[in-house]
C-alpha atoms as a PDB file:
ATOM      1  CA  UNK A   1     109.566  23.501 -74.106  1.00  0.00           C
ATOM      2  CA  UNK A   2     108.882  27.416 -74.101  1.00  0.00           C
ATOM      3  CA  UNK A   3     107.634  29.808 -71.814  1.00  0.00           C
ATOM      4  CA  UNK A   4     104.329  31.684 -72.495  1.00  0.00           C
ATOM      5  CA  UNK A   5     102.995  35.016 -71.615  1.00  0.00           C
ATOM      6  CA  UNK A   6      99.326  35.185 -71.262  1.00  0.00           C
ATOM      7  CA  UNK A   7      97.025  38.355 -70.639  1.00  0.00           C
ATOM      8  CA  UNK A   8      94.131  37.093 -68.545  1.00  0.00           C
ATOM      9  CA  UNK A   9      90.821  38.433 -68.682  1.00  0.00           C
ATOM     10  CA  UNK A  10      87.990  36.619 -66.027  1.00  0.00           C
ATOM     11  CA  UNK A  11      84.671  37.912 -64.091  1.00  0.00           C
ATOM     12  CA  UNK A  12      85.882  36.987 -60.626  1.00  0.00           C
ATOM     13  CA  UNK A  13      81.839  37.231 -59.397  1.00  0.00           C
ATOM     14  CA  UNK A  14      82.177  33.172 -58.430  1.00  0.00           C
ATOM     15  CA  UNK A  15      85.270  32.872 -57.565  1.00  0.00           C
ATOM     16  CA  UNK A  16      87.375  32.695 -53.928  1.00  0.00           C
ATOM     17  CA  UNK A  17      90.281  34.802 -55.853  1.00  0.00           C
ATOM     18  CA  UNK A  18      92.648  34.186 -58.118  1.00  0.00           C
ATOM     19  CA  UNK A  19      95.092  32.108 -55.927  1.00  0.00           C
ATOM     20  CA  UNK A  20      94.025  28.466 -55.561  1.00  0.00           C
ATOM     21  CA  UNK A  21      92.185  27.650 -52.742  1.00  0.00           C
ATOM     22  CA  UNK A  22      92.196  24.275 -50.724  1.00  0.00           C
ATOM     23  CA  UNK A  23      88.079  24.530 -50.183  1.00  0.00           C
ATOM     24  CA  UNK A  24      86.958  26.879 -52.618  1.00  0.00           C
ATOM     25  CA  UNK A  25      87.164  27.318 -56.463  1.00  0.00           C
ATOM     26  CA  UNK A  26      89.588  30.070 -57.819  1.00  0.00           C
ATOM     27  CA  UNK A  27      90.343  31.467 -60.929  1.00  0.00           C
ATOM     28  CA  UNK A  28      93.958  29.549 -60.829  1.00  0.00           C
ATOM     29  CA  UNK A  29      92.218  25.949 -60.802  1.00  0.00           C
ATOM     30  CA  UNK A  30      90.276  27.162 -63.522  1.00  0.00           C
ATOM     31  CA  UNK A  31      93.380  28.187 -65.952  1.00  0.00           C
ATOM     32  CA  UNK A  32      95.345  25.629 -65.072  1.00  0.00           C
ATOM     33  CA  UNK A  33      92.590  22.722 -65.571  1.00  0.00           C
ATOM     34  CA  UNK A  34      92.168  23.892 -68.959  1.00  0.00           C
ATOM     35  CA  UNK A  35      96.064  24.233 -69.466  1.00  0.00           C
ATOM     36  CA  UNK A  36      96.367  20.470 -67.734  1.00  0.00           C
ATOM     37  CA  UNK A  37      93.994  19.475 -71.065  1.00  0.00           C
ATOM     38  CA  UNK A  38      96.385  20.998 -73.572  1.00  0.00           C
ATOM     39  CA  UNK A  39      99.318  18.725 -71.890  1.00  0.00           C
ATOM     40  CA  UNK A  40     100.951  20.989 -69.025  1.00  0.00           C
ATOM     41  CA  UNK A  41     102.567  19.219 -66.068  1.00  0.00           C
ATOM     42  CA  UNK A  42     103.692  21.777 -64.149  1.00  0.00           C
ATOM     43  CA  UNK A  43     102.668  22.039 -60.281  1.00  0.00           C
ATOM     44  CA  UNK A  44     101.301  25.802 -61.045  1.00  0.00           C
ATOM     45  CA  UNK A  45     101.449  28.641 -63.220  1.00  0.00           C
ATOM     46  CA  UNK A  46     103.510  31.913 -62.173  1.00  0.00           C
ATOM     47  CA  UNK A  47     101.049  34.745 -61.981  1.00  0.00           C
ATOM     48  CA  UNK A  48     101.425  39.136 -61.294  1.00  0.00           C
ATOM     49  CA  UNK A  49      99.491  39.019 -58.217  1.00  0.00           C
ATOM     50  CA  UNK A  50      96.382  37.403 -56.450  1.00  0.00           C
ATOM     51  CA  UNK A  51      93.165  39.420 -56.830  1.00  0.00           C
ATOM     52  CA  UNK A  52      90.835  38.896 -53.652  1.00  0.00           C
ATOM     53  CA  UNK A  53      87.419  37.092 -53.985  1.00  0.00           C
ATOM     54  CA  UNK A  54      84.574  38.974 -56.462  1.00  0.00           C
ATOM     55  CA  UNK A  55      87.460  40.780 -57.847  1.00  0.00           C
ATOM     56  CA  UNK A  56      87.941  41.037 -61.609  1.00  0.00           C
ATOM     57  CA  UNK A  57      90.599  41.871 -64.403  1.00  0.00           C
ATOM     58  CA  UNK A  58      91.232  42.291 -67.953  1.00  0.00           C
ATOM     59  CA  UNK A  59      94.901  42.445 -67.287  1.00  0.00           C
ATOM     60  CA  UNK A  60      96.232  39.708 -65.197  1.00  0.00           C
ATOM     61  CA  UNK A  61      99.234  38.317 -66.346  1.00  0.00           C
ATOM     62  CA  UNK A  62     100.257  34.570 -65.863  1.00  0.00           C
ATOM     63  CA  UNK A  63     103.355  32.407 -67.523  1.00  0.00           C
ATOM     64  CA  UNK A  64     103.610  28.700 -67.716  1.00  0.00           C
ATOM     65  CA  UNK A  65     105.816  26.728 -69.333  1.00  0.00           C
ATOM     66  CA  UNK A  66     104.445  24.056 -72.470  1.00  0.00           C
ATOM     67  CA  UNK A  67     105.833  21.940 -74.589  1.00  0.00           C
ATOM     68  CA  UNK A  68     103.661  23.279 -77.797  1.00  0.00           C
ATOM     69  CA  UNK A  69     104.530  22.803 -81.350  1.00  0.00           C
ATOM     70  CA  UNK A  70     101.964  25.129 -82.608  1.00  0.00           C
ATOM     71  CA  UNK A  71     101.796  29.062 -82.741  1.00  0.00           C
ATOM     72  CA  UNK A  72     101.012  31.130 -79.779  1.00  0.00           C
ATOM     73  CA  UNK A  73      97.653  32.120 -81.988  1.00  0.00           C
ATOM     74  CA  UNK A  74      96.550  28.046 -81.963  1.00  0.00           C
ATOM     75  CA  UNK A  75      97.643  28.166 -78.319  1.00  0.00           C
ATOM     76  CA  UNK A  76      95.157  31.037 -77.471  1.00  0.00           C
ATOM     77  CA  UNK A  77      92.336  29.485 -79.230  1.00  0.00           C
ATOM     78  CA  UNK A  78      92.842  25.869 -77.648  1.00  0.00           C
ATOM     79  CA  UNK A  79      92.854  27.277 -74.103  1.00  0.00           C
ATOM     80  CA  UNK A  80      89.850  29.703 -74.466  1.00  0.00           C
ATOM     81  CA  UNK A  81      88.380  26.573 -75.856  1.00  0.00           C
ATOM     82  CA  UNK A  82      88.657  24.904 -72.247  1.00  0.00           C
ATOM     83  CA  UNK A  83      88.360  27.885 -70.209  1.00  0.00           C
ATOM     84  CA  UNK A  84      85.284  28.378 -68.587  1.00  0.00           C
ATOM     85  CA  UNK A  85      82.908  31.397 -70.096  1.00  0.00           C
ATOM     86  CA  UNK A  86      83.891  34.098 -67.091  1.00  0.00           C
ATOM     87  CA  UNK A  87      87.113  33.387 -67.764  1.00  0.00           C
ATOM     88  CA  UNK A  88      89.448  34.612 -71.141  1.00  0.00           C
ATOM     89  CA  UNK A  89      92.652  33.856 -72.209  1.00  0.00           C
ATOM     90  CA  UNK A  90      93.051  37.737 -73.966  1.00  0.00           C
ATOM     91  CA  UNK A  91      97.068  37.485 -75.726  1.00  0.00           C
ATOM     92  CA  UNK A  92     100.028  34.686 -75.551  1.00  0.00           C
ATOM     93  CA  UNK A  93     103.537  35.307 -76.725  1.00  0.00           C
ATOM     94  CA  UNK A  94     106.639  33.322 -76.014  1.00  0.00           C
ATOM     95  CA  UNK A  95     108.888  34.808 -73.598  1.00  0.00           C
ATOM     96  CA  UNK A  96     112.400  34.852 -72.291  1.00  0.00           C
ATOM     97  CA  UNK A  97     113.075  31.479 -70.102  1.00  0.00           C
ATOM     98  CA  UNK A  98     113.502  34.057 -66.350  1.00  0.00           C
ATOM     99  CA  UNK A  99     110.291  35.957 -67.087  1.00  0.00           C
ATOM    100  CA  UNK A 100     108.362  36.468 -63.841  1.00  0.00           C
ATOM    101  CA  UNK A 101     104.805  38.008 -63.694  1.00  0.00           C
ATOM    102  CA  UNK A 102     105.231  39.395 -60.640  1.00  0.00           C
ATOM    103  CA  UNK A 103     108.848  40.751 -59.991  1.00  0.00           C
ATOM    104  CA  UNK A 104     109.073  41.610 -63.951  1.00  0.00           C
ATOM    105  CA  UNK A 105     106.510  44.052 -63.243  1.00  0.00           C
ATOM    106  CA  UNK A 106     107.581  47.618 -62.790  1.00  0.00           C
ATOM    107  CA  UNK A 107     103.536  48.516 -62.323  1.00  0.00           C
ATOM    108  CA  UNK A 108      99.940  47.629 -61.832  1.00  0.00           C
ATOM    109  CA  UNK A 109      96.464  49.369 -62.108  1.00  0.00           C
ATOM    110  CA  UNK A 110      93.440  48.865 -60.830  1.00  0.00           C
ATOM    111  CA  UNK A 111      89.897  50.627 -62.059  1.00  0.00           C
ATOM    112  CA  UNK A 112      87.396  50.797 -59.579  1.00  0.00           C
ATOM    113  CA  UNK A 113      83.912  51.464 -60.954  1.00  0.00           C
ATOM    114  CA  UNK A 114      80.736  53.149 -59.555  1.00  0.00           C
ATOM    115  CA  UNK A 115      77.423  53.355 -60.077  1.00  0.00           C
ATOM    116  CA  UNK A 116      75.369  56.570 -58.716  1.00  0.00           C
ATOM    117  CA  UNK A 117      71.989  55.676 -58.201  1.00  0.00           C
ATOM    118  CA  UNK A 118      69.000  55.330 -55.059  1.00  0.00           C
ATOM    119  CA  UNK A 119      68.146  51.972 -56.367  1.00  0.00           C
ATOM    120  CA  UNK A 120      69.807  48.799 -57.518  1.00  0.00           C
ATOM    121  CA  UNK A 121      70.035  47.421 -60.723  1.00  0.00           C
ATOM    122  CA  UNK A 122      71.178  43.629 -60.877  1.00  0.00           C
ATOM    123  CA  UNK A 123      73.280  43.884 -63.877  1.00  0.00           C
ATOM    124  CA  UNK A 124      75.200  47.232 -62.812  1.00  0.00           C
ATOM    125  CA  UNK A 125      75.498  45.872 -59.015  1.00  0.00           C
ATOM    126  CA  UNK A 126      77.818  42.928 -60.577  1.00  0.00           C
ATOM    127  CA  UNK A 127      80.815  44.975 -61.247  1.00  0.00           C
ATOM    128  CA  UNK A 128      80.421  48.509 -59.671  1.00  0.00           C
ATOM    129  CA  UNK A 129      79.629  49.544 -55.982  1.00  0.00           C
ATOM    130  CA  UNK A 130      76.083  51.407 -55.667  1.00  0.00           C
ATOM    131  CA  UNK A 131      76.604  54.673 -53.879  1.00  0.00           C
ATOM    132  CA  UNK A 132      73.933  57.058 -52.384  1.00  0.00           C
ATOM    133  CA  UNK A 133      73.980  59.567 -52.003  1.00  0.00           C
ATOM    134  CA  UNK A 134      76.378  61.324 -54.583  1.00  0.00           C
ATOM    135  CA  UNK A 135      79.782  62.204 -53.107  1.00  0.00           C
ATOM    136  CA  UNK A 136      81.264  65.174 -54.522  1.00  0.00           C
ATOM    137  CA  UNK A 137      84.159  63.986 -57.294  1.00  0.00           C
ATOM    138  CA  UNK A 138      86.259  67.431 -56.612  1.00  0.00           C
ATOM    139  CA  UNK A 139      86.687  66.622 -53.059  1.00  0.00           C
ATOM    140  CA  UNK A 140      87.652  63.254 -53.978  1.00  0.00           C
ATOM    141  CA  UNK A 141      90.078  64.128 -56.822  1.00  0.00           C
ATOM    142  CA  UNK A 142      91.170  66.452 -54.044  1.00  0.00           C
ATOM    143  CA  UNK A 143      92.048  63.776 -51.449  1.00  0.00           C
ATOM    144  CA  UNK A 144      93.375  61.333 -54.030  1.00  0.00           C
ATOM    145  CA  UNK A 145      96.267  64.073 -54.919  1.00  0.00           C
ATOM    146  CA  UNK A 146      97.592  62.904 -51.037  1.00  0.00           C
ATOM    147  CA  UNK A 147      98.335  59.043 -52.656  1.00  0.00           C
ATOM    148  CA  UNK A 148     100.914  60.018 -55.010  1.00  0.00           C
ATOM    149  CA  UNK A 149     103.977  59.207 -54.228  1.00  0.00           C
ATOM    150  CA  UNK A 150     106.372  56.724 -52.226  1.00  0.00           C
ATOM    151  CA  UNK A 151     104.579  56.615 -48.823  1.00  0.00           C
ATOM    152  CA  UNK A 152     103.915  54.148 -45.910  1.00  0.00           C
ATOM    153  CA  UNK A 153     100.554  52.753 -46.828  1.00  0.00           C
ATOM    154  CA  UNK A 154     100.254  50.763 -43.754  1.00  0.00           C
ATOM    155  CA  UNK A 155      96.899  53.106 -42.111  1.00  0.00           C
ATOM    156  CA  UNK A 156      95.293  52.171 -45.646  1.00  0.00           C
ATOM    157  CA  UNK A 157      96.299  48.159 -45.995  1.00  0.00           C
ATOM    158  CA  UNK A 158      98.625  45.277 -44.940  1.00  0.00           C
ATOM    159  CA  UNK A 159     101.756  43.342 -46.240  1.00  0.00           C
ATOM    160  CA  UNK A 160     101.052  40.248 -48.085  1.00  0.00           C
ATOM    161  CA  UNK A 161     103.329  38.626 -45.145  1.00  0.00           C
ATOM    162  CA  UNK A 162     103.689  39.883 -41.217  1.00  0.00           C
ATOM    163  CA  UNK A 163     106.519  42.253 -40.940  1.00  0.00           C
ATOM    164  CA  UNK A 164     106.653  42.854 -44.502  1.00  0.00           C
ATOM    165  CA  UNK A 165     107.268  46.279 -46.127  1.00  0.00           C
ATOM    166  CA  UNK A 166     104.295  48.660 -46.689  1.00  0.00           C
ATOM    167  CA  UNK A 167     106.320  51.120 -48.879  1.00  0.00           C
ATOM    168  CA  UNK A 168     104.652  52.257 -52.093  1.00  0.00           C
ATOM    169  CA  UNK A 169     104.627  54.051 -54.682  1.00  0.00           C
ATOM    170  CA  UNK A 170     101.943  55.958 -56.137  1.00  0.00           C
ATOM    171  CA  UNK A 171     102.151  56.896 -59.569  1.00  0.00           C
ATOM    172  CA  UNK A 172      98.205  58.100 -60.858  1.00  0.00           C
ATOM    173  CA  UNK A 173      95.309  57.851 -58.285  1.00  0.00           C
ATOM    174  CA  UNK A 174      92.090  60.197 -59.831  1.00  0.00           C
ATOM    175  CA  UNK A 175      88.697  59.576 -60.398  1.00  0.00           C
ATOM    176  CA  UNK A 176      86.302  60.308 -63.656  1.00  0.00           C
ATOM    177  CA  UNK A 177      82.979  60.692 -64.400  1.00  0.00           C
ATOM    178  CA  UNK A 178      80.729  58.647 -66.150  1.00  0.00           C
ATOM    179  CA  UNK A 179      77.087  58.258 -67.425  1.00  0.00           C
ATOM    180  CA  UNK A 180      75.577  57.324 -63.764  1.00  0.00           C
ATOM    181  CA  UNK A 181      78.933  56.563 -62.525  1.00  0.00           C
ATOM    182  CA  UNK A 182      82.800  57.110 -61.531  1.00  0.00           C
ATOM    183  CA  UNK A 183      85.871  55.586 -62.309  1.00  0.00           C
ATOM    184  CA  UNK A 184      88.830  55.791 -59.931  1.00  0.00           C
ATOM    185  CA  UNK A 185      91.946  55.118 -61.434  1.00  0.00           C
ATOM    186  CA  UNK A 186      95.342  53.715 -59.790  1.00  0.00           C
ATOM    187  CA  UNK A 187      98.384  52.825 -60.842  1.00  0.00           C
ATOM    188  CA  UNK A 188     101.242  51.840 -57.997  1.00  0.00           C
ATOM    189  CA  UNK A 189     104.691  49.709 -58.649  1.00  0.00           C
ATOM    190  CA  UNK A 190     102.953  47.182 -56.735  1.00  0.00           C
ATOM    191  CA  UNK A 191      99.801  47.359 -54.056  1.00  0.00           C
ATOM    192  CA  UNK A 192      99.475  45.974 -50.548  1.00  0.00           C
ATOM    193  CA  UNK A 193      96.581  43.638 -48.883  1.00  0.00           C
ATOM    194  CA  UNK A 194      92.892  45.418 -49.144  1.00  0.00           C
ATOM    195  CA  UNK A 195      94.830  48.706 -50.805  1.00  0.00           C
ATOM    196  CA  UNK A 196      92.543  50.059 -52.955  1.00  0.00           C
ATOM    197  CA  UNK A 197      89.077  48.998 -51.427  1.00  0.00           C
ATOM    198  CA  UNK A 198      90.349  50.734 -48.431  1.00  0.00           C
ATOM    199  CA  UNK A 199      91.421  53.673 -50.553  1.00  0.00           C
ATOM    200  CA  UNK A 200      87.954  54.170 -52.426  1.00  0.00           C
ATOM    201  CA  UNK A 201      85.806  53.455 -48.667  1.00  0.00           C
ATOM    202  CA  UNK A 202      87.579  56.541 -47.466  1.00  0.00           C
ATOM    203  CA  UNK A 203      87.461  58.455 -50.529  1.00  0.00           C
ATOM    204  CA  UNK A 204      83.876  58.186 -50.595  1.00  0.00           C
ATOM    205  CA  UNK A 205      82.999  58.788 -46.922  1.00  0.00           C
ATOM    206  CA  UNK A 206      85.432  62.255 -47.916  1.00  0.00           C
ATOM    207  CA  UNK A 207      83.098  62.849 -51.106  1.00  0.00           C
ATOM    208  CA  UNK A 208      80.154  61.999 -48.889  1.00  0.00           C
ATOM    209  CA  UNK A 209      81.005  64.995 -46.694  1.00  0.00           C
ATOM    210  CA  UNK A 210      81.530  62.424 -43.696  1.00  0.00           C
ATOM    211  CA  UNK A 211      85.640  62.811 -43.188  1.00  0.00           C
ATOM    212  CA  UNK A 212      88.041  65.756 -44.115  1.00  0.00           C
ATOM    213  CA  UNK A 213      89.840  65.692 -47.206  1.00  0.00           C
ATOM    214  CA  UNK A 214      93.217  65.789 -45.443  1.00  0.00           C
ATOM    215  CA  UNK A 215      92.224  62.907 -43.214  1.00  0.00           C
ATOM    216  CA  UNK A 216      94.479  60.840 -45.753  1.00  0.00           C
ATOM    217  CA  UNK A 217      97.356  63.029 -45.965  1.00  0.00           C
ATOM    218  CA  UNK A 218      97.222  63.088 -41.655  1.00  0.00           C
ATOM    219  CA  UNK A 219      96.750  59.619 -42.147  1.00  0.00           C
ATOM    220  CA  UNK A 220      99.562  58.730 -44.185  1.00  0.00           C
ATOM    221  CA  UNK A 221     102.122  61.381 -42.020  1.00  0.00           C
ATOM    222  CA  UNK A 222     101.087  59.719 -38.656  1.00  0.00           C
ATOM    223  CA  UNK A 223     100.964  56.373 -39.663  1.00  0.00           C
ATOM    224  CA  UNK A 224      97.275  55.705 -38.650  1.00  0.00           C
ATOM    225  CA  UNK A 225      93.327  56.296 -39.957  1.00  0.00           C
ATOM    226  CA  UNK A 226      91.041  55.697 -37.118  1.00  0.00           C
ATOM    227  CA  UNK A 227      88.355  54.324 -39.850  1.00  0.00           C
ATOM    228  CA  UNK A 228      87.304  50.894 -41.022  1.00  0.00           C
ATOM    229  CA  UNK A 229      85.255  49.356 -43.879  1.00  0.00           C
ATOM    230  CA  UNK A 230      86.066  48.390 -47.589  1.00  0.00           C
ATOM    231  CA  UNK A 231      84.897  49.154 -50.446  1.00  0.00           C
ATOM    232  CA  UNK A 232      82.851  46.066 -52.065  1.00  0.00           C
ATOM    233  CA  UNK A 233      84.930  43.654 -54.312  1.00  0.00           C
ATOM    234  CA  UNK A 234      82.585  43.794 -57.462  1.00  0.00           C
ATOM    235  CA  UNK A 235      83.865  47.246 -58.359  1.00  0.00           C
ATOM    236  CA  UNK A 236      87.497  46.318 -58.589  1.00  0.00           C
ATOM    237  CA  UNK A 237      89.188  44.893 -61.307  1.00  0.00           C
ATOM    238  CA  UNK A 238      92.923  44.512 -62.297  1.00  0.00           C
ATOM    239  CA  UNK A 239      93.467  46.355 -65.660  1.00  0.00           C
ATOM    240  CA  UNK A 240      96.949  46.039 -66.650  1.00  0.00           C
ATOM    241  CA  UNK A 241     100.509  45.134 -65.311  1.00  0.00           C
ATOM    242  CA  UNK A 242     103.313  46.816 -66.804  1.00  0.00           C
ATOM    243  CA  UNK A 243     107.084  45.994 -68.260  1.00  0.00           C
ATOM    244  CA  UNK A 244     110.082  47.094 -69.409  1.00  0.00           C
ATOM    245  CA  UNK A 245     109.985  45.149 -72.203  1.00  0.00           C
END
């Protein structure tokens, strides 16, 4: 028996999440269906965190343990070969026994992606929000510069569990241009419920000349943003998860 490593790739446009759901499908079932083929008989698979419905990744990271006799190179192609197409088994490696996805991990970060245009276009609108008018990047880069850091994040999400800490730390938070587009980037130790959607709504309505830049620093000082609204899911996706080793 080992214990695997896997890098997880998956379009999350028809799924409830990650996390398995009691009425709805999730990217979990999915994975662990196909690993349930291979000969797993564990009750689930470890995993670095639980991306919300419509949200994607190319760098979730599960474990599992298998009893495999092959190499971790036959392992990748056998479970691709019963994963469904949005979904993408991306690297395995054996790992130590006490490996954990999620408290292993020293960092995650997210990409969220969009598209600058008056009208929609089908394939773009599937994994980038459509914002019009433009916002002004500058102001946003300028408001971003308030994230970094260790702060109370509770005006811009919620613990995973009531009364649990909403202490985190910022390490990157900046956004890019692109050909019609932006990119914000954001990179935390570890993110709380709604985080980032709520980060880019405000960002925008900042770059969209409809709050103050500082309204996140006041925010984060008081303890409370008098604004609601996320971002869509489509234009989030987990893009890597971070170890020592």
């Amino acid at each position: 028996m080992a214990h695997y490593k896997v890098i997880l790739a998956y379009d999350g446009t028809r799924y409830a999440g990650f996390q398995r759901q009691a009425s709805a499908n999730s990217v979990q079932q999915e994975v662990e269906a196909g690993l349930q083929r291979l000969g797993w008989q564990e009750r689930s698979v470890l995993a670095a965190g639980r991306t919300d419905s419509g949200v994607h990744a190319t760098g979730q990271v599960i474990s599992f343990n298998l009893d495999w006799t092959h190499s971790p190179e036959t392992l990748l192609r056998a479970l691709n070969a019963n994963l469904p197409d949005d979904i993408a088994a991306q690297a395995i490696r054996q790992v130590a026994d006490d490996f954990h996805p999620r408290f292993d991990a020293y960092a995650r970060e997210y990409q969220y992606q969009i598209y600058l245009k008056p009208l929609r276009n089908p394939l773009k609108e599937r994994t980038a929000w459509r914002v019009w008018p433009e916002p002004d990047v500058t102001l946003m880069n300028a408001a971003a510069t308030d994230l970094i850091g260790e702060h109370d994040f509770a005006p811009l999400g919620r613990a995973m569990k009531p009364g649990g800490m909403t202490i985190r730390s910022v390490f990157e938070a900046s956004w890019n241009t692109e050909q019609d587009g932006l990119i914000f980037n954001i990179r935390a130790n570890a993110f709380l419920y709604h985080m980032v959607r709520r980060i880019v709504n405000v960002l925008v309505m900042i770059g969209q000349g409809k709050e103050e830049v500082s309204i996140i620093k006041r925010g984060l000082e008081t303890g409370k943003i008098n604004l609601v609204g996320l971002a869509p899911p489509q234009g989030l996706t987990l893009t890597g998860v971070f170890y020592k080793a």
